[in-house]
Protein backbone atom coordinates (compact mmCIF):
# COMPACT_ATOMS: atom_id res chain seq x y z
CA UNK A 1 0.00 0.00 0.00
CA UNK A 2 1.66 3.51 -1.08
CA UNK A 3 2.22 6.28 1.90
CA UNK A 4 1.83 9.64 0.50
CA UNK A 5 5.36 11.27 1.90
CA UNK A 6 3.28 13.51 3.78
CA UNK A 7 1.28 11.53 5.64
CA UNK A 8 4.33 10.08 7.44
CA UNK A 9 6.86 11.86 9.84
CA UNK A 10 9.24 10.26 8.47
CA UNK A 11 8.52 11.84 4.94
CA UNK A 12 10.55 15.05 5.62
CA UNK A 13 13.99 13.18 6.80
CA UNK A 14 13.18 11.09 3.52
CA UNK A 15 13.06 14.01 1.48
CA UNK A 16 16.01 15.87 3.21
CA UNK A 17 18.40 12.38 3.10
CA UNK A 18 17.35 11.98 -1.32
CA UNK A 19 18.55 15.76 -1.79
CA UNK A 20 21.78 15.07 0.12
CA UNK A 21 22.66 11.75 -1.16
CA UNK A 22 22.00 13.65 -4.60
CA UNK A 23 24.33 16.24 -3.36
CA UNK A 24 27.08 13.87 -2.03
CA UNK A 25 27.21 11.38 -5.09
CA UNK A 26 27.30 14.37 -7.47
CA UNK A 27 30.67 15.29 -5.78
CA UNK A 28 31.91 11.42 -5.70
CA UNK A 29 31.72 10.97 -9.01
CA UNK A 30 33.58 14.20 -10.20
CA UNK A 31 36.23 14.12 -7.47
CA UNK A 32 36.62 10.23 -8.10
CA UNK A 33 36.78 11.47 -11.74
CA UNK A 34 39.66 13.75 -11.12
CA UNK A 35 41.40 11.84 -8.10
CA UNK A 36 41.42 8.02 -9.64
CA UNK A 37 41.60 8.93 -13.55
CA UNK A 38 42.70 12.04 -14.55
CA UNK A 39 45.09 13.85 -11.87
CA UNK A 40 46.71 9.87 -11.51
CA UNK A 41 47.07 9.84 -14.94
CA UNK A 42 49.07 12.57 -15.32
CA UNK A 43 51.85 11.40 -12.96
CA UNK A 44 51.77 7.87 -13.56
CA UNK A 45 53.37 6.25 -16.88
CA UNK A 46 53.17 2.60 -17.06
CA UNK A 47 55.78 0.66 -17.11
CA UNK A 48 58.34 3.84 -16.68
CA UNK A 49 59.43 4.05 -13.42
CA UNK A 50 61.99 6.76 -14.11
CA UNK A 51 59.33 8.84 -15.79
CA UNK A 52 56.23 8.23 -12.86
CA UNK A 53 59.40 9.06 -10.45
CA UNK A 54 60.07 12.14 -12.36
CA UNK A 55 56.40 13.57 -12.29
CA UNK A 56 55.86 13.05 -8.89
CA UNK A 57 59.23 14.81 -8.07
CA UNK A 58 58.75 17.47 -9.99
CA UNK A 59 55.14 17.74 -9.28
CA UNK A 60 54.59 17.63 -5.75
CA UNK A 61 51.42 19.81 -5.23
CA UNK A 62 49.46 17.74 -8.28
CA UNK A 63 50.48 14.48 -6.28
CA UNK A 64 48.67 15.75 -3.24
CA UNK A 65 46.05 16.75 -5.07
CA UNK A 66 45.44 13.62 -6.72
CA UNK A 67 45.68 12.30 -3.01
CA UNK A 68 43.42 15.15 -1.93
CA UNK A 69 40.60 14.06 -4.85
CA UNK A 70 40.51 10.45 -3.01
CA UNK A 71 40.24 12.23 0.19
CA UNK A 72 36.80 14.14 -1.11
CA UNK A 73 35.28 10.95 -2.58
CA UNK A 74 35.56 8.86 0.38
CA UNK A 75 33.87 11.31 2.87
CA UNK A 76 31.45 11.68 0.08
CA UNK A 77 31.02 7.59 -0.27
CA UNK A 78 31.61 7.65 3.24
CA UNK A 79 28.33 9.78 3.74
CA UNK A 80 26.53 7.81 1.25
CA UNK A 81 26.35 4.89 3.17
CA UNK A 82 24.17 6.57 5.93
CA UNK A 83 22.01 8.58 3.23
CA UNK A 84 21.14 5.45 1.21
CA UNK A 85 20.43 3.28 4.86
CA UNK A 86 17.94 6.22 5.98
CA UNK A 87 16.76 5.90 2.31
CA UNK A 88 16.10 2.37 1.84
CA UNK A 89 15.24 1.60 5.89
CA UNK A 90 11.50 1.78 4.77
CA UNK A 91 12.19 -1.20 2.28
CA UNK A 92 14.32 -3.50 4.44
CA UNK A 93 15.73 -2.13 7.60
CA UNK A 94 18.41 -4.63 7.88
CA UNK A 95 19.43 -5.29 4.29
CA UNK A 96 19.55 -1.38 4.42
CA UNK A 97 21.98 -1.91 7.30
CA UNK A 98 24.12 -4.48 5.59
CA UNK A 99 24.66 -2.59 2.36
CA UNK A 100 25.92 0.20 4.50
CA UNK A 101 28.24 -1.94 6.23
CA UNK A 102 30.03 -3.17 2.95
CA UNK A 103 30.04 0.15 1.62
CA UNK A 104 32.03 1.52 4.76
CA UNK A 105 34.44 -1.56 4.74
CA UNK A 106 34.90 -1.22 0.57
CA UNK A 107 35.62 2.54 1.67
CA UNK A 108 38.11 1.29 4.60
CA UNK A 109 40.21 -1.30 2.17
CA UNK A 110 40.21 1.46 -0.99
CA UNK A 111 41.88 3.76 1.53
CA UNK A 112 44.39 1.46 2.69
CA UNK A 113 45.29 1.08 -1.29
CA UNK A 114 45.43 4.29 -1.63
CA UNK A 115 47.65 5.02 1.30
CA UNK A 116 50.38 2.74 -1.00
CA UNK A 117 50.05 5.27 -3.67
CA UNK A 118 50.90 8.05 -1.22
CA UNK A 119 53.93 5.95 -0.32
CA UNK A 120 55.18 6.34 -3.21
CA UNK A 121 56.33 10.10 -2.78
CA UNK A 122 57.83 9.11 0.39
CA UNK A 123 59.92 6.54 -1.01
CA UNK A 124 61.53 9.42 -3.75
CA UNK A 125 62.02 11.85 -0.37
CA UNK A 126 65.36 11.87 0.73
CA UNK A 127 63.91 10.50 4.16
CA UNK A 128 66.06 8.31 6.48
CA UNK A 129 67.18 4.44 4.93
CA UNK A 130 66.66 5.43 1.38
CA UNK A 131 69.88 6.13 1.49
CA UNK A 132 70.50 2.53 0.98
CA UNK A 133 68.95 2.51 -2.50
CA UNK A 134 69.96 3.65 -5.74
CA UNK A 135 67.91 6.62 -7.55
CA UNK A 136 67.06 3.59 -9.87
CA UNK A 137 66.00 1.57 -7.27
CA UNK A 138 64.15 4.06 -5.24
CA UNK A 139 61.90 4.96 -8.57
CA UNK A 140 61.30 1.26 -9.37
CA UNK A 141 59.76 1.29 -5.81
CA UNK A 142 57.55 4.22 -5.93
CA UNK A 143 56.19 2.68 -9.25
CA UNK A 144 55.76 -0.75 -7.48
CA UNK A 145 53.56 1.06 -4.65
CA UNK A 146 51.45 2.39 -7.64
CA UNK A 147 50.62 -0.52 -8.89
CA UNK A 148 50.22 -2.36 -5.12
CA UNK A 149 47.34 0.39 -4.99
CA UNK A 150 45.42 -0.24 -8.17
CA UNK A 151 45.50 -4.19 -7.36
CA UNK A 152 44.73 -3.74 -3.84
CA UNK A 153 41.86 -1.77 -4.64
CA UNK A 154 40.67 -3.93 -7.46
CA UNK A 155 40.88 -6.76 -5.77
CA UNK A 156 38.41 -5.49 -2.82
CA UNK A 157 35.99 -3.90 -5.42
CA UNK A 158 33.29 -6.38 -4.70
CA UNK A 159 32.52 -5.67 -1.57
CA UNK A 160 31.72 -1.71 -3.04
CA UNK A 161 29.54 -4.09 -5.60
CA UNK A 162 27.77 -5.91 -2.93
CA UNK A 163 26.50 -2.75 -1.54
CA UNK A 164 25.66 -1.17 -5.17
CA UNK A 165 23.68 -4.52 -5.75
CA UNK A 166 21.96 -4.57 -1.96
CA UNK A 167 20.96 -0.94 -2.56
CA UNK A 168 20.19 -1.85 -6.18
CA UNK A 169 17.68 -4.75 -4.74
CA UNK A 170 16.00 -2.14 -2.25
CA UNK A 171 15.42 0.64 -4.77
CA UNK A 172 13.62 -1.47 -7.50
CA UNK A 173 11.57 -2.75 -4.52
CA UNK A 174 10.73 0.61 -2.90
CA UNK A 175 7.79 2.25 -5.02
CA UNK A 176 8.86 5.64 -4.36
CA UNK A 177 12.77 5.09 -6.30
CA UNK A 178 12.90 4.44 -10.05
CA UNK A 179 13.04 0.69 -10.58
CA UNK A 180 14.75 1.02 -14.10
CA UNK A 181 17.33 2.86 -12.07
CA UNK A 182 17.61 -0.30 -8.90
CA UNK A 183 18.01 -3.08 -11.97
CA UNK A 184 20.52 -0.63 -13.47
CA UNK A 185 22.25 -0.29 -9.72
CA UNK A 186 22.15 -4.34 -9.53
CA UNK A 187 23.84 -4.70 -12.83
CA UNK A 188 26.40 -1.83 -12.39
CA UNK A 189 26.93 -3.63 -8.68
CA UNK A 190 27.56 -7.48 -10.68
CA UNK A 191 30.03 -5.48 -12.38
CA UNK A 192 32.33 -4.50 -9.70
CA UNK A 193 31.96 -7.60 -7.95
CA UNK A 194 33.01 -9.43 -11.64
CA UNK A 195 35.96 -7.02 -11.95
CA UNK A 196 37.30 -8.75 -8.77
CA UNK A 197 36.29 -11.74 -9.22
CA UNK A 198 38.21 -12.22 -12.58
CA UNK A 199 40.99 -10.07 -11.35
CA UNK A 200 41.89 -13.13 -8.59
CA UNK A 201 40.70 -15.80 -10.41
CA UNK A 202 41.06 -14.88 -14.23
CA UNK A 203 43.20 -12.02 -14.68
CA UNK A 204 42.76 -12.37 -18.28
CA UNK A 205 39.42 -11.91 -18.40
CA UNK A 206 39.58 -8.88 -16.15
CA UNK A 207 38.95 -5.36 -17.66
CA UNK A 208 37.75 -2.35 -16.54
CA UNK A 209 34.86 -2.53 -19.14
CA UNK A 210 33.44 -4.62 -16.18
CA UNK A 211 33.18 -0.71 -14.11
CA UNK A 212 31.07 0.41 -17.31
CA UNK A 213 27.49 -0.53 -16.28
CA UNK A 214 27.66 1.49 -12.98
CA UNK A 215 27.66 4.82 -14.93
CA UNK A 216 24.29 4.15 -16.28
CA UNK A 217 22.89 3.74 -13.04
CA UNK A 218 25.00 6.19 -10.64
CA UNK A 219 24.34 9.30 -13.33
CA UNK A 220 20.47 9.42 -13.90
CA UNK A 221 20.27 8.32 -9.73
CA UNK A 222 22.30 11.41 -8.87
CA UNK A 223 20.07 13.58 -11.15
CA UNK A 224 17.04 11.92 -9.87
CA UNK A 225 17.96 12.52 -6.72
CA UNK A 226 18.81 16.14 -7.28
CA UNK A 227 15.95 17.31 -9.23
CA UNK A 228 12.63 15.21 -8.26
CA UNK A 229 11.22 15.21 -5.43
CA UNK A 230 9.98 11.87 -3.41
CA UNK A 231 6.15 11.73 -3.88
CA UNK A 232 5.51 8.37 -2.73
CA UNK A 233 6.55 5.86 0.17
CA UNK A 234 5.66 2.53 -0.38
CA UNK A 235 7.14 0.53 2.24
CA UNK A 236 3.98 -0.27 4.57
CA UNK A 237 2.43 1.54 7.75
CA UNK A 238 3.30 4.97 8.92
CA UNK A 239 4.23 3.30 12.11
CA UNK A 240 6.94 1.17 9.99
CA UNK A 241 8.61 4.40 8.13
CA UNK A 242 8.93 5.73 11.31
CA UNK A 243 10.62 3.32 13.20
């Protein structure tokens, strides 16, 4: 039975958590943009550890700010997890609760990764025992923790995919969410979860082609979210949504 939003207390934090979760995942996706393909792309060459060392040496203030980026995007993601549980409580309180807890741990692992790739400035710095290794040496490392980062953070993707495909699950259930937009989530949310997969168990048959699908959910969600307001609850009672 469909719950006008009004009719329910809970209606306004509803309405107030959709606009922010609109708000935060417009701000993940262009600082994840900028921090984890563009800025990174700019110092890192593959395979050329002498040129990666050499654009992180000479560019210390875009390193940081590729660092920085990261930074945004996991408050942002971080954020997320309690918009989308306030969100999708009305649906399933504890599947709610469960993809909130895999998005925080995804968000935990992808920042140990991407403490490696800050390594890697500190390992050029002329910082006590690097002494000990060559300039050759010393750049071979910083590329190394590069790469430690992207596989690190690949191979924990899934659990980021669990959540997509639990939150996924909840919208296309929820009457008052797009469904297109929850089957879209689900599919986007396989994809991640594939990308590990294949990464640790088929690396050949791992590409990032797998990360595709979750742009044609994540985009039309965040402008959902942004511009329409929620008309309808359909989770149950009043005395449910407001629990």
């Amino acid at each position: 039975m469909a719950t006008t939003l009004g009719a329910s207390p809970y209606a306004a934090t509803v309405a107030r958590y959709a606009r922010l979760a609109g708000i935060a995942m417009l701000l993940s996706i262009a600082f994840g943009i900028l921090g984890e393909m563009y800025l990174p792309g700019r110092i890192i060459v593959t395979g050329d550890a002498a040129a990666t060392a050499a654009n992180i040496t000479a560019n210390p203030q875009l390193f940081r700010l590729a660092f920085a980026t990261y930074l945004v995007e996991a408050i942002c993601d971080v954020a997320l997890c309690v918009f989308f549980y306030v969100l999708l409580k009305p649906v399933d309180r504890n599947l709610a609760l469960l993809s909130a807890f895999f998005g925080i741990a995804s968000m935990v692992l992808y920042a140990v990764s991407q403490s490696s790739f800050y390594s890697a400035s500190l390992v050029l710095r002329d910082t006590g025992g690097m002494a000990a290794f060559t300039a050759e040496q010393r750049s071979a490392l910083a590329l190394l923790c590069t790469r430690i980062s992207g596989t690190v953070a690949g191979l924990f993707l899934c659990l980021y995919g669990i959540a997509s495909m639990i939150r996924g699950y909840l919208i296309a259930r929820s009457g008052y969410l797009p469904r297109l937009i929850g089957i879209l989530l689900v599919i986007g949310g396989a994809g991640f979860f594939l990308r590990s997969a294949t990464l640790l168990l088929a690396p050949s048959l791992s590409s990032a082609v797998l990360l595709m699908p979750m742009a044609l959910a994540g985009i039309p969600l965040t402008g959902w979210l942004l511009v329409r307001p929620l008309e309808r609850l359909s989770a149950g009672t009043p005395e449910r949504l407001s629990a």
